[in-house]
N, C-alpha and C. Protein backbone atom coordinates (compact mmCIF):
# COMPACT_ATOMS: atom_id res chain seq x y z
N UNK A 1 276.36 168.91 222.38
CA UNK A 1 276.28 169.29 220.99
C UNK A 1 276.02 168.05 220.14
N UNK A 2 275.81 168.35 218.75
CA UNK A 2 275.46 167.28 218.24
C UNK A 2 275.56 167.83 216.21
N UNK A 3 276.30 166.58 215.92
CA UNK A 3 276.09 167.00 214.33
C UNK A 3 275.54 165.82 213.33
N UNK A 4 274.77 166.98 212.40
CA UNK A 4 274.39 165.91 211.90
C UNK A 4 274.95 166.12 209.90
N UNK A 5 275.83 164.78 210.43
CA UNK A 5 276.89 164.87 209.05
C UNK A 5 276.21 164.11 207.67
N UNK A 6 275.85 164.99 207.09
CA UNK A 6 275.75 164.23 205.43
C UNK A 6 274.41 163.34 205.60
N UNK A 7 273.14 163.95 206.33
CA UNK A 7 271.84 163.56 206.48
C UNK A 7 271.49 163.76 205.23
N UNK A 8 270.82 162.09 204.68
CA UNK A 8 270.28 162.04 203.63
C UNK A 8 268.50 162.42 203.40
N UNK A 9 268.68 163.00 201.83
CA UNK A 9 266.88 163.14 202.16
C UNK A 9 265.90 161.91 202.44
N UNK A 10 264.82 162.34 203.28
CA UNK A 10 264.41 160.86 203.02
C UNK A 10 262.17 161.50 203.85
N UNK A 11 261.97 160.82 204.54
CA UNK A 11 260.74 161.53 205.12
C UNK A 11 260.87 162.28 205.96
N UNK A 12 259.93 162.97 206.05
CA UNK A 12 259.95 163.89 207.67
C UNK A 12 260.13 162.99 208.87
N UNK A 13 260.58 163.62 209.88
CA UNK A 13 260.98 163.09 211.19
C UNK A 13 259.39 163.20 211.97
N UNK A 14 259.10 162.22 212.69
CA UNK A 14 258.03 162.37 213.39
C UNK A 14 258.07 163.52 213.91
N UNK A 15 256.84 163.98 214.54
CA UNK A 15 256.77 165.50 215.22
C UNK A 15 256.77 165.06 216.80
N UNK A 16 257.53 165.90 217.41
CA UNK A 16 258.00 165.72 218.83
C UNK A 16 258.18 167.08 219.30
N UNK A 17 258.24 167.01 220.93
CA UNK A 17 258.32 168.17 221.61
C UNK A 17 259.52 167.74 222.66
N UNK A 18 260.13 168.68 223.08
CA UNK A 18 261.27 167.96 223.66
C UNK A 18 261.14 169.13 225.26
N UNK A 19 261.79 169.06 226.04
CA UNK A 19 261.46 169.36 227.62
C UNK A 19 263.56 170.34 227.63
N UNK A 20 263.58 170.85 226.32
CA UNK A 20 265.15 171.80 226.16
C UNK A 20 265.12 172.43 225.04
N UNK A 21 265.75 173.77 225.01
CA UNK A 21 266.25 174.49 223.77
C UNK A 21 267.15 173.86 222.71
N UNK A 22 266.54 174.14 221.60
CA UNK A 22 267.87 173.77 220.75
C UNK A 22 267.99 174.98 220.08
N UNK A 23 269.72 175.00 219.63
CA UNK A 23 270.02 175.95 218.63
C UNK A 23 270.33 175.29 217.32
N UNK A 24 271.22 176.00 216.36
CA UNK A 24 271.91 174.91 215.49
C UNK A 24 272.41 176.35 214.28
N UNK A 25 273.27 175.41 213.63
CA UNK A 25 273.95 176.24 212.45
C UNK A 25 273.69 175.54 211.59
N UNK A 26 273.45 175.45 210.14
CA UNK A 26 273.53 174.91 208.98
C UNK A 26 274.82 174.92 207.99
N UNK A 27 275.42 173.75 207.94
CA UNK A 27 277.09 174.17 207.26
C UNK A 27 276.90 174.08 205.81
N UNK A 28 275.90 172.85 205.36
CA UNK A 28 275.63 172.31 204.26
C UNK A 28 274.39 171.95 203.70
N UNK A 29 273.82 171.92 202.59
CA UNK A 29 272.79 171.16 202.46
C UNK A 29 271.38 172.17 202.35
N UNK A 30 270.22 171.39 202.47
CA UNK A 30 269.22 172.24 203.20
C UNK A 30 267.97 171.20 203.70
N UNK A 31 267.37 171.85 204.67
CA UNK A 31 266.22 171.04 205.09
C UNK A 31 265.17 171.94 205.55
N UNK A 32 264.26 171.07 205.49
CA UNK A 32 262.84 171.97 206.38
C UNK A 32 262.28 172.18 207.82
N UNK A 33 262.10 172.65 208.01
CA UNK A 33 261.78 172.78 209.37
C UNK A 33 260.67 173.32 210.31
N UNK A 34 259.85 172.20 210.54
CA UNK A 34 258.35 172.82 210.36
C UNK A 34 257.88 172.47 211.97
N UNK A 35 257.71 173.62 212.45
CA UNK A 35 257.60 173.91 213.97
C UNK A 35 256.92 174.92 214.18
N UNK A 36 255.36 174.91 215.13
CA UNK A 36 254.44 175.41 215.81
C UNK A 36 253.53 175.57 214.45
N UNK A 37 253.50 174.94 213.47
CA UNK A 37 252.37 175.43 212.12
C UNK A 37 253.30 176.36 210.70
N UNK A 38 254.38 177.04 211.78
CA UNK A 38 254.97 177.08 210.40
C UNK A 38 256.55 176.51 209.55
N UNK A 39 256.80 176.71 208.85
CA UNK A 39 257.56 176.06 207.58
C UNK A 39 259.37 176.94 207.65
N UNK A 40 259.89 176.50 207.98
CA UNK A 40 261.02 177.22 207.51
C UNK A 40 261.60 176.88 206.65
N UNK A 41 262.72 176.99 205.55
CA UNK A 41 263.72 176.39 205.05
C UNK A 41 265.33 176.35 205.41
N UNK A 42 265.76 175.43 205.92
CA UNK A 42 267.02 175.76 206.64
C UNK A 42 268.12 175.34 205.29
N UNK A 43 269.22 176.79 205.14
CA UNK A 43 270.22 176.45 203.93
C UNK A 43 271.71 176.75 204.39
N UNK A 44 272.55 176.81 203.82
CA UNK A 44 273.75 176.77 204.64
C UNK A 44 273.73 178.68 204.94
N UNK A 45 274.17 178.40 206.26
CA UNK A 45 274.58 179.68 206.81
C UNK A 45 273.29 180.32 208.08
N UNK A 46 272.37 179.23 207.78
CA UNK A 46 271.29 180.34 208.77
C UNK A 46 271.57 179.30 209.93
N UNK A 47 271.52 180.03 210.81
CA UNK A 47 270.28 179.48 211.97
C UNK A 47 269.18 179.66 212.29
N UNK A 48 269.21 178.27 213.59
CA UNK A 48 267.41 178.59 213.75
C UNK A 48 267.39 177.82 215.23
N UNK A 49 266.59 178.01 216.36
CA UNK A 49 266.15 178.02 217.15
C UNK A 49 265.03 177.20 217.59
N UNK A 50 264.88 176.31 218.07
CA UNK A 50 263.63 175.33 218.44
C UNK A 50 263.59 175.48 219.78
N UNK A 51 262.57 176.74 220.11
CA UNK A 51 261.96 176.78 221.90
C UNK A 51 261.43 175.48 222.58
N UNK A 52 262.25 175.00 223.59
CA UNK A 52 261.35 174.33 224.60
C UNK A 52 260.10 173.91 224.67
N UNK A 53 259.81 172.66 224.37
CA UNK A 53 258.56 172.05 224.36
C UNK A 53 257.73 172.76 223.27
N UNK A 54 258.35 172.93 221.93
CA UNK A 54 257.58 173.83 220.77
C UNK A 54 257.55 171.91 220.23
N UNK A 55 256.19 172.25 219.45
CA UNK A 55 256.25 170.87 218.69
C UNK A 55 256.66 171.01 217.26
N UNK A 56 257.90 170.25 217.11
CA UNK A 56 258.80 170.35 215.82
C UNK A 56 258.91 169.16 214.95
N UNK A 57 258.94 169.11 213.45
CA UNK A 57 259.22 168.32 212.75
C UNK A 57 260.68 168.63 211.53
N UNK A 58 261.76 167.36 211.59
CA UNK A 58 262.25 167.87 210.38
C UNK A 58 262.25 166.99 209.17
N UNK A 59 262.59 167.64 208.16
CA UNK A 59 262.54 166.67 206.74
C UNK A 59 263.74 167.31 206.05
N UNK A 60 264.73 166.53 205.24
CA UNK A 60 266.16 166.49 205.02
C UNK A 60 265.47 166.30 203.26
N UNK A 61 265.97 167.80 202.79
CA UNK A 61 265.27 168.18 201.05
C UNK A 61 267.22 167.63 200.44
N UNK A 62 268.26 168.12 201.23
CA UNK A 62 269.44 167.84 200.16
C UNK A 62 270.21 167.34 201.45
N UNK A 63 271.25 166.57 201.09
CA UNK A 63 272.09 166.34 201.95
C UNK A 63 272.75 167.44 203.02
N UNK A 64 272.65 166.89 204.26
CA UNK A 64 272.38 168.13 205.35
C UNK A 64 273.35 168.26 206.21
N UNK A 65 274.63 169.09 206.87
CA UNK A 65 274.98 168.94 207.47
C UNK A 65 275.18 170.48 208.64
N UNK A 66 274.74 169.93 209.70
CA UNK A 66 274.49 171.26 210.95
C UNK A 66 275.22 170.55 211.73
N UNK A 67 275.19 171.90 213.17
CA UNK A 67 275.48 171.48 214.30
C UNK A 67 274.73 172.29 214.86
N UNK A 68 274.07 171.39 215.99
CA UNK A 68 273.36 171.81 217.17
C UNK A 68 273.71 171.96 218.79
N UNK A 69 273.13 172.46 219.25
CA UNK A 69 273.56 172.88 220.85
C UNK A 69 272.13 172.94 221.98
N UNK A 70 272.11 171.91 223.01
CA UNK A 70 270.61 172.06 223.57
C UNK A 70 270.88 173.18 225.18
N UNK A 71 269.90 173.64 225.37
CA UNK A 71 270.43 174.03 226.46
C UNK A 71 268.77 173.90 227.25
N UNK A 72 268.88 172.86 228.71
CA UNK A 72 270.43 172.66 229.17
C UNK A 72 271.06 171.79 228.40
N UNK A 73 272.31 171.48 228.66
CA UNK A 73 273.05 170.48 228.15
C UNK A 73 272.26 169.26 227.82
N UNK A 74 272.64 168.38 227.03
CA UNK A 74 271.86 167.11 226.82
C UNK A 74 272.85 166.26 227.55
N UNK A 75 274.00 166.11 228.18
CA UNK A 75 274.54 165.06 228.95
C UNK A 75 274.26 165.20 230.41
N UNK A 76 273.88 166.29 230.58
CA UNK A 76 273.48 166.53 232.25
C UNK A 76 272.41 166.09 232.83
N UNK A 77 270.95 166.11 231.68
CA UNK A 77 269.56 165.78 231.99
C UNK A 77 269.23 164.47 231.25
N UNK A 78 269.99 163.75 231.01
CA UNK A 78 270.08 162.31 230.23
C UNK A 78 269.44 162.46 228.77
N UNK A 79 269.81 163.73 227.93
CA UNK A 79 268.42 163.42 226.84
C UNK A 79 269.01 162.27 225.78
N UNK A 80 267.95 161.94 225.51
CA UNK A 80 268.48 161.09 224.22
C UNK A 80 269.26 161.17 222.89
N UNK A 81 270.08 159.97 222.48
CA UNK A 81 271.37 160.45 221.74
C UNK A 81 270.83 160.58 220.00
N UNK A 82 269.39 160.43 219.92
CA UNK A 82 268.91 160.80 218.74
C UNK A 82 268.64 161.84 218.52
């Protein structure tokens, strides 16, 4: 799992594809979330889903705070702690 506490706005995150599922909850904040061409807005209370090797970008509009979940696990397949 992984949280990301009190992410400030700032640029979009490079666009990457990753080789695992992610999930995530939104507690606080809001951000964007722009994966396979389209745009989401993530605000407190939704989730959202990033399929396996989908190519994703994010960008942090208000101070952001989620928690995410990869599956598989991210300590089992070494993923990285960013």
């Amino acid at each position: 799992m992984r949280l990301w506490e009190n992410e400030e706005p700032g640029e979009a995150k490079p666009e990457v594809s990753r080789p695992y599922e992610t999930i995530g909850y939104v507690i606080s904040g809001r951000a964007e979330l722009r994966i396979e061409g389209q745009t989401v807005i993530l605000e407190p209370g939704n989730s959202y889903v990033v399929p396996k090797e989908s190519v994703h970008s994010y960008k942090i509009l208000e101070s952001f705070t989620a928690v995410e979940a990869t599956s598989p696990p991210a300590q089992v397949h070494g993923r990285e702690d960013a």
